[in-house]
C-alpha atoms as a PDB file:
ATOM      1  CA  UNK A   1       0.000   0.000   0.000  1.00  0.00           C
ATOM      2  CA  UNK A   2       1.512   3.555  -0.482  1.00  0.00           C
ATOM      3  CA  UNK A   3      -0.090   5.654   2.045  1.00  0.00           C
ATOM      4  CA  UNK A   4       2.990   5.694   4.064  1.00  0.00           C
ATOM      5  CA  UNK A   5       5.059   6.989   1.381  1.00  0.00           C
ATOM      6  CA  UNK A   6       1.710   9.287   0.316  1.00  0.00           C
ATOM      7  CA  UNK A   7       1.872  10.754   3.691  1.00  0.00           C
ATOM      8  CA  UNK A   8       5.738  11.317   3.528  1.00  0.00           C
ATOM      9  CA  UNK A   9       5.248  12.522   0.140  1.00  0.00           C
ATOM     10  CA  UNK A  10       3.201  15.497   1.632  1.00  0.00           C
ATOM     11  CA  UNK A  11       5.639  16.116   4.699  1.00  0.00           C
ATOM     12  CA  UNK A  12       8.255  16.857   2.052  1.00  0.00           C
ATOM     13  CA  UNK A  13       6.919  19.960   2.034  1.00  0.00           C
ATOM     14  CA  UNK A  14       7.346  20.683   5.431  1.00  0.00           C
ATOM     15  CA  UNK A  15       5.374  19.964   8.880  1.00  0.00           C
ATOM     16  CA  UNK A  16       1.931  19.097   9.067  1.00  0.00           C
ATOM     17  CA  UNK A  17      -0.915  17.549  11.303  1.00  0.00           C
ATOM     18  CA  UNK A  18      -2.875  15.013  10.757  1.00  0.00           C
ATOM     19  CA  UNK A  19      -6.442  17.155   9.563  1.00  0.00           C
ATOM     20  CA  UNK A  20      -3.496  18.900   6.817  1.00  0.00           C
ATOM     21  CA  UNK A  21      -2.484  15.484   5.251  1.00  0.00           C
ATOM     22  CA  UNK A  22      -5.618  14.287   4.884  1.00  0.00           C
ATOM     23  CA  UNK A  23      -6.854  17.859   3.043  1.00  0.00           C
ATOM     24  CA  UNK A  24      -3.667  17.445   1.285  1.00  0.00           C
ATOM     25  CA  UNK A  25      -4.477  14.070   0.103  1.00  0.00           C
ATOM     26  CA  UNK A  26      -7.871  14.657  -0.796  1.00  0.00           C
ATOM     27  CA  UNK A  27      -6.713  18.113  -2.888  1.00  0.00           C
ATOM     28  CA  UNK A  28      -3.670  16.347  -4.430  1.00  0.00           C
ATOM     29  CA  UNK A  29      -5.673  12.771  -4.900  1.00  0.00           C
ATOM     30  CA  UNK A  30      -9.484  14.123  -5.475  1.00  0.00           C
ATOM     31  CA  UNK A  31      -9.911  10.943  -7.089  1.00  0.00           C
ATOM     32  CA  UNK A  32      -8.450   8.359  -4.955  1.00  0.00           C
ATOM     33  CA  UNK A  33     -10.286   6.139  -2.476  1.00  0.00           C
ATOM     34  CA  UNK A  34     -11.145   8.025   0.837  1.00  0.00           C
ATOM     35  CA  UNK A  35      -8.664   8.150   3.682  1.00  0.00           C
ATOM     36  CA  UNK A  36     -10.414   8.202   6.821  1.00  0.00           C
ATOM     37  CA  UNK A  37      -8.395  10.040   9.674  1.00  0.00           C
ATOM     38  CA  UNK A  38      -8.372   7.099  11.528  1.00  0.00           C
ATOM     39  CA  UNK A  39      -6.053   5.892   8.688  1.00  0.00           C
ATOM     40  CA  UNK A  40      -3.538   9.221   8.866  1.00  0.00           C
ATOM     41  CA  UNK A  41      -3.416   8.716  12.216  1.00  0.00           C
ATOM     42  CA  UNK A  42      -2.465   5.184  12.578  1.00  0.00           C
ATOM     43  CA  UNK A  43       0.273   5.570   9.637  1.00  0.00           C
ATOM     44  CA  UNK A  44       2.190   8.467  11.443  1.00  0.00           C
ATOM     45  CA  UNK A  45       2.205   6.532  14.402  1.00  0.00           C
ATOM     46  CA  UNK A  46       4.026   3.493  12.371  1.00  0.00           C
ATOM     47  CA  UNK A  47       5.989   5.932  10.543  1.00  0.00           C
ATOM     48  CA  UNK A  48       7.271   7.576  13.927  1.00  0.00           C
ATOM     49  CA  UNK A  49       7.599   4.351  15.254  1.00  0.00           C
ATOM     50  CA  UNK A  50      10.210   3.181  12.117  1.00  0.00           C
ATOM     51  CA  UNK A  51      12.039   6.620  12.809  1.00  0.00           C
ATOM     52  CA  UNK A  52      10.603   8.297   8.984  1.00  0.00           C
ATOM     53  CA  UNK A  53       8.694  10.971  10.475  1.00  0.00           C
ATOM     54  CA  UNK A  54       9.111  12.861  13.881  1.00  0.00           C
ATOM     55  CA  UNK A  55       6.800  15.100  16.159  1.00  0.00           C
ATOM     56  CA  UNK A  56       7.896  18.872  15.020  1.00  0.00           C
ATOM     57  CA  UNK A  57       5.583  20.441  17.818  1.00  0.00           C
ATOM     58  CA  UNK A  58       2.227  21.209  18.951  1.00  0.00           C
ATOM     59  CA  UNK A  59      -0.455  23.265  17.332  1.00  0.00           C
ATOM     60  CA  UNK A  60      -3.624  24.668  19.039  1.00  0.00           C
ATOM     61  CA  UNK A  61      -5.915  26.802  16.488  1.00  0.00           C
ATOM     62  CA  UNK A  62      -9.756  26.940  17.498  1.00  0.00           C
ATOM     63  CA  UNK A  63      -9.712  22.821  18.374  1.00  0.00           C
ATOM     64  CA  UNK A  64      -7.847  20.469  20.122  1.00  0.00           C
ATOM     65  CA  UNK A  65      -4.191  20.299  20.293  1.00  0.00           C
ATOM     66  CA  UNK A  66      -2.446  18.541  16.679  1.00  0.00           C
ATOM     67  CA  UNK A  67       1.153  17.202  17.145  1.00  0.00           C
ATOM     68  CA  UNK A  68       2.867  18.478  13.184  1.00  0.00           C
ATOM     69  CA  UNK A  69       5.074  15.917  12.129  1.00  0.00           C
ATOM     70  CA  UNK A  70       8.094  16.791   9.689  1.00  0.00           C
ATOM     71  CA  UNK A  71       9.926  13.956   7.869  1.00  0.00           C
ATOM     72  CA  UNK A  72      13.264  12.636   8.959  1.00  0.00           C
ATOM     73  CA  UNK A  73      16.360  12.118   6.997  1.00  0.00           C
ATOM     74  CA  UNK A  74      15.724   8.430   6.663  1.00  0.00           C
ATOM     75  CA  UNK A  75      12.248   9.505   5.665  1.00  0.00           C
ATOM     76  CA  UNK A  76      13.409  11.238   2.891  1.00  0.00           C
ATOM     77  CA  UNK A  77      15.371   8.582   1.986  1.00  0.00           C
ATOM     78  CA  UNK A  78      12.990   6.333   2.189  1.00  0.00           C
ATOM     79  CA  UNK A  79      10.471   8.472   0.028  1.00  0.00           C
ATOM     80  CA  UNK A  80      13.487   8.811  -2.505  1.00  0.00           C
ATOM     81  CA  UNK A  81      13.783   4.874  -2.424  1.00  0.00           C
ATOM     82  CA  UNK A  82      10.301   4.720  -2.962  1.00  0.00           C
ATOM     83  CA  UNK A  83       9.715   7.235  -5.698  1.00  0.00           C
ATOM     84  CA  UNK A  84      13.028   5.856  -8.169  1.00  0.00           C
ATOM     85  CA  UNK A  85      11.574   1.953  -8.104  1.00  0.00           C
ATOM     86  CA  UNK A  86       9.156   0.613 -10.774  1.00  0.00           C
ATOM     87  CA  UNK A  87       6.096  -0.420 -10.226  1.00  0.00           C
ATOM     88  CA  UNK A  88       5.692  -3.582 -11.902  1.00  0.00           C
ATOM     89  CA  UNK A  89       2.639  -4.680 -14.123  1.00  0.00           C
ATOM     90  CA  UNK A  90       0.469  -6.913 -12.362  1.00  0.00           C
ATOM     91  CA  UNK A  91       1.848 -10.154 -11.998  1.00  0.00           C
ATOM     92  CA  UNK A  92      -1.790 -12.295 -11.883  1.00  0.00           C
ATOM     93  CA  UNK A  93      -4.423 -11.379 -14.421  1.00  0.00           C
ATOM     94  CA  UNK A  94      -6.867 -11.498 -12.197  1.00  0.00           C
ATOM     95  CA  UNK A  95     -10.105  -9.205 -11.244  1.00  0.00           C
ATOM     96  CA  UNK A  96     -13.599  -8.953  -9.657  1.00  0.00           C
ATOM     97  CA  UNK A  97     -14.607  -9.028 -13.047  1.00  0.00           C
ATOM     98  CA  UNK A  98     -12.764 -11.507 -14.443  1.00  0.00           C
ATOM     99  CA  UNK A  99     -13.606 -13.866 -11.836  1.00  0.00           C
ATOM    100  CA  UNK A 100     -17.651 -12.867 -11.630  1.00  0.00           C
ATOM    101  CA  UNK A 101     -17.598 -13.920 -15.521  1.00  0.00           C
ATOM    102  CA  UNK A 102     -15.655 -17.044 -15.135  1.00  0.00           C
ATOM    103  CA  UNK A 103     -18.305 -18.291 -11.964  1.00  0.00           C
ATOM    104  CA  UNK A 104     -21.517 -16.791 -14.044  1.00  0.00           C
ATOM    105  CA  UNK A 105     -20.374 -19.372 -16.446  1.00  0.00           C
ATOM    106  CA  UNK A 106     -20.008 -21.802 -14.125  1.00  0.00           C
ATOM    107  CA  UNK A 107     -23.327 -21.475 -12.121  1.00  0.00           C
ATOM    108  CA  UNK A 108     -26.373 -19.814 -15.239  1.00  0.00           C
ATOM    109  CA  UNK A 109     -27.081 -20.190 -18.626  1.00  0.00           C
ATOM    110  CA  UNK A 110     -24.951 -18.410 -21.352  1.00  0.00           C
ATOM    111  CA  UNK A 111     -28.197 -15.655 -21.670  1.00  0.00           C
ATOM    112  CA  UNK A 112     -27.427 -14.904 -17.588  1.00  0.00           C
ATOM    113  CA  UNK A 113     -23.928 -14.372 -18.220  1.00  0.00           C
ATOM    114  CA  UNK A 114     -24.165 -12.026 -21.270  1.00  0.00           C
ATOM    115  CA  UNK A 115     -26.887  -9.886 -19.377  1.00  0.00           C
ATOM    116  CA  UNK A 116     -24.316  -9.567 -16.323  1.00  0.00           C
ATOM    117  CA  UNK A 117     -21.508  -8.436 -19.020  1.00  0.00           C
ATOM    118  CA  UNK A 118     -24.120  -5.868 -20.651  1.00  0.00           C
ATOM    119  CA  UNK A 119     -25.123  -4.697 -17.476  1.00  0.00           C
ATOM    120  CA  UNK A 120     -21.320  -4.345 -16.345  1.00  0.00           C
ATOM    121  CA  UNK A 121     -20.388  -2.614 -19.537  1.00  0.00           C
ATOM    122  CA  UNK A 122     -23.321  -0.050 -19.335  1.00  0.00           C
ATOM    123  CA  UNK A 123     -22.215   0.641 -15.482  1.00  0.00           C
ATOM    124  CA  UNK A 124     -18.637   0.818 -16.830  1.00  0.00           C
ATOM    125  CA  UNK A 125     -19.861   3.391 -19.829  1.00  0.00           C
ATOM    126  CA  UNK A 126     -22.230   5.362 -17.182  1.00  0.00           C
ATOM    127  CA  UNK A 127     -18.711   5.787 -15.027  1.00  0.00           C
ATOM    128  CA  UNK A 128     -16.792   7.110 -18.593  1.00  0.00           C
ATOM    129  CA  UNK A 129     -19.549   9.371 -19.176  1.00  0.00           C
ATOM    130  CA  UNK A 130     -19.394  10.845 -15.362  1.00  0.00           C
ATOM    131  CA  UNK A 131     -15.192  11.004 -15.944  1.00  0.00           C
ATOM    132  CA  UNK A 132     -16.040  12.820 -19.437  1.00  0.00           C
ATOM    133  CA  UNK A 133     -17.273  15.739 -18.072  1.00  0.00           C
ATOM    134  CA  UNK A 134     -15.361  16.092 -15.025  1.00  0.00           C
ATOM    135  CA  UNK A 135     -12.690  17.019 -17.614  1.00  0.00           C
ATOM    136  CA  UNK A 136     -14.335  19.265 -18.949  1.00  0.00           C
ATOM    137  CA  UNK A 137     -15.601  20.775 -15.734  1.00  0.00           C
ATOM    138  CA  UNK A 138     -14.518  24.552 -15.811  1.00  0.00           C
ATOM    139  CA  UNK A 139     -13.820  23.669 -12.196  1.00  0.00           C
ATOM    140  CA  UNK A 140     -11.643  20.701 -12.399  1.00  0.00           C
ATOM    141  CA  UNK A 141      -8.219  21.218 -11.467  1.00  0.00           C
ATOM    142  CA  UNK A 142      -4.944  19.318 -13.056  1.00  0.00           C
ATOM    143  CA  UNK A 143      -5.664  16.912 -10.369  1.00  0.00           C
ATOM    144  CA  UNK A 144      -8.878  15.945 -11.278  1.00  0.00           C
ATOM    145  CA  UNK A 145      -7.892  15.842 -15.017  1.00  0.00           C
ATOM    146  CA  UNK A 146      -5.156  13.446 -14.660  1.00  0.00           C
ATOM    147  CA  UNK A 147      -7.241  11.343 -12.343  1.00  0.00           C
ATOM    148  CA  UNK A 148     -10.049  11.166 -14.432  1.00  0.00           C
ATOM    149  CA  UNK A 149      -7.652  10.416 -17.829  1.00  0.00           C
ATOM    150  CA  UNK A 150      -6.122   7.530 -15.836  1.00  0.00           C
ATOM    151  CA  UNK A 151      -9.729   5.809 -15.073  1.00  0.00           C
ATOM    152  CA  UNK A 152     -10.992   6.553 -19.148  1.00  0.00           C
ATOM    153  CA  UNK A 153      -7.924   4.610 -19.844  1.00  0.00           C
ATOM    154  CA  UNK A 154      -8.818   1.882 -17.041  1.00  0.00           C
ATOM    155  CA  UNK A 155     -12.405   1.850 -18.085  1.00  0.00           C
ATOM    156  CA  UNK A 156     -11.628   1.612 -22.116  1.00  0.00           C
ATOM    157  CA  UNK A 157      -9.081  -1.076 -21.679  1.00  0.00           C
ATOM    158  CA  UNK A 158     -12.354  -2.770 -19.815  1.00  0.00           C
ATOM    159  CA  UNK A 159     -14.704  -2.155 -22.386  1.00  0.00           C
ATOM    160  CA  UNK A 160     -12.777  -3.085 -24.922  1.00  0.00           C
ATOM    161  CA  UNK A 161     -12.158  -6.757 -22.902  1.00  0.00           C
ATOM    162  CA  UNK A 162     -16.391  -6.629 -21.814  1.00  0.00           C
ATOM    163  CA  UNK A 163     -17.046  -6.476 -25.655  1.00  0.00           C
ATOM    164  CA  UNK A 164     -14.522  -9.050 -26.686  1.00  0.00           C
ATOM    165  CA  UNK A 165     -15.908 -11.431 -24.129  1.00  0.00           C
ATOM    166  CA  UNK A 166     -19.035 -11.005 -25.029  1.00  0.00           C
ATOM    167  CA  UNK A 167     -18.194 -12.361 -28.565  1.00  0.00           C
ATOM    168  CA  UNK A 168     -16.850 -15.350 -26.696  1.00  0.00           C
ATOM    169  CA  UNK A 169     -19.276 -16.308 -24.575  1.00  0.00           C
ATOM    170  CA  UNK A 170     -20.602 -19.603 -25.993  1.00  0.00           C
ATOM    171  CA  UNK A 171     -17.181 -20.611 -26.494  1.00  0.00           C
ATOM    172  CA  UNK A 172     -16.374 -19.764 -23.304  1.00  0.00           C
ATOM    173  CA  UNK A 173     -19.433 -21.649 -21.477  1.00  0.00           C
ATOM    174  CA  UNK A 174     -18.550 -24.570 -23.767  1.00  0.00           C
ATOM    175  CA  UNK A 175     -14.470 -24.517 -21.789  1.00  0.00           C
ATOM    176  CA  UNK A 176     -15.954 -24.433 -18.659  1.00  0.00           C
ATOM    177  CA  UNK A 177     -18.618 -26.795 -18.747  1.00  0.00           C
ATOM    178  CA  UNK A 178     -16.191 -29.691 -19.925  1.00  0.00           C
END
């Protein structure tokens, strides 16, 4: 998972508290899955714990008292680490999807399974539609725009696959049923 290096990512910058990473992270990754604050929390604690971040002070606006944390050197070092490694293609081709076609097959008639990948490629074209005009949203920042590029290129690649299965699907119930 890289919320630790997400969260040391944003430190780089300079001390924060927890309620600024998380309105970092949603700003920087408006697009990403949620992090709850539960979640910031517990990660600074494991990254102060493995000597990346430290406690840089307290901070008292109109609330309760925030400990900022700043990133160490071996942190930074870390991040660096981090940021200069690959990240591989995915080693198993393997999804929800993949594997709720495969067991449709297994368990209903071929008419079942093409409704499920019709009704999965109309949810997947509703969701390209919705990404569509968040970029062109007068509102949208960079952020959103390169968020919502990288899922048009997820959902396309899944399209594409949805229809190609779909021309398959009799020879496909015919494999698994042997």
């Amino acid at each position: 998972m890289s919320t630790p290096y997400v969260l040391m990512g944003l430190l780089a910058g300079g001390p924060k508290h927890g309620y600024d990473l998380k309105r970092a992270h949603d700003a920087r990754l408006p697009r990403a899955k949620p992090l709850a604050f539960g979640q910031v929390y517990a990660t600074l604690g494991r990254l102060a714990r493995d000597g990346l971040v430290t406690p840089a002070g307290q901070d008292q606006d109109a609330g309760p008292e925030r400990t900022s944390y700043t990133l160490t050197a071996t942190g930074r070092t870390a991040l660096t680490t981090w940021l200069s490694m690959v990240e591989p293609p995915l080693p198993h081709l393997t999804s929800v999807l993949l594997a709720k076609v495969v067991v449709s097959l297994l368990v209903t008639d071929i008419g079942q399974a093409r409704r499920y990948l019709e009704t999965q490629r109309a949810a997947h074209m509703d969701r390209l539609r919705e990404l569509t005009a968040l970029k062109t949203d007068p509102d949208a920042t960079l952020s959103d725009v390169i968020a919502a590029d990288y899922g048009i290129a997820h959902l396309d690649a899944d399209l594409r696959w949805l229809q190609t299965t779909l021309s398959r699907v009799a020879d496909l119930h015919k494999e698994i049923a042997r």
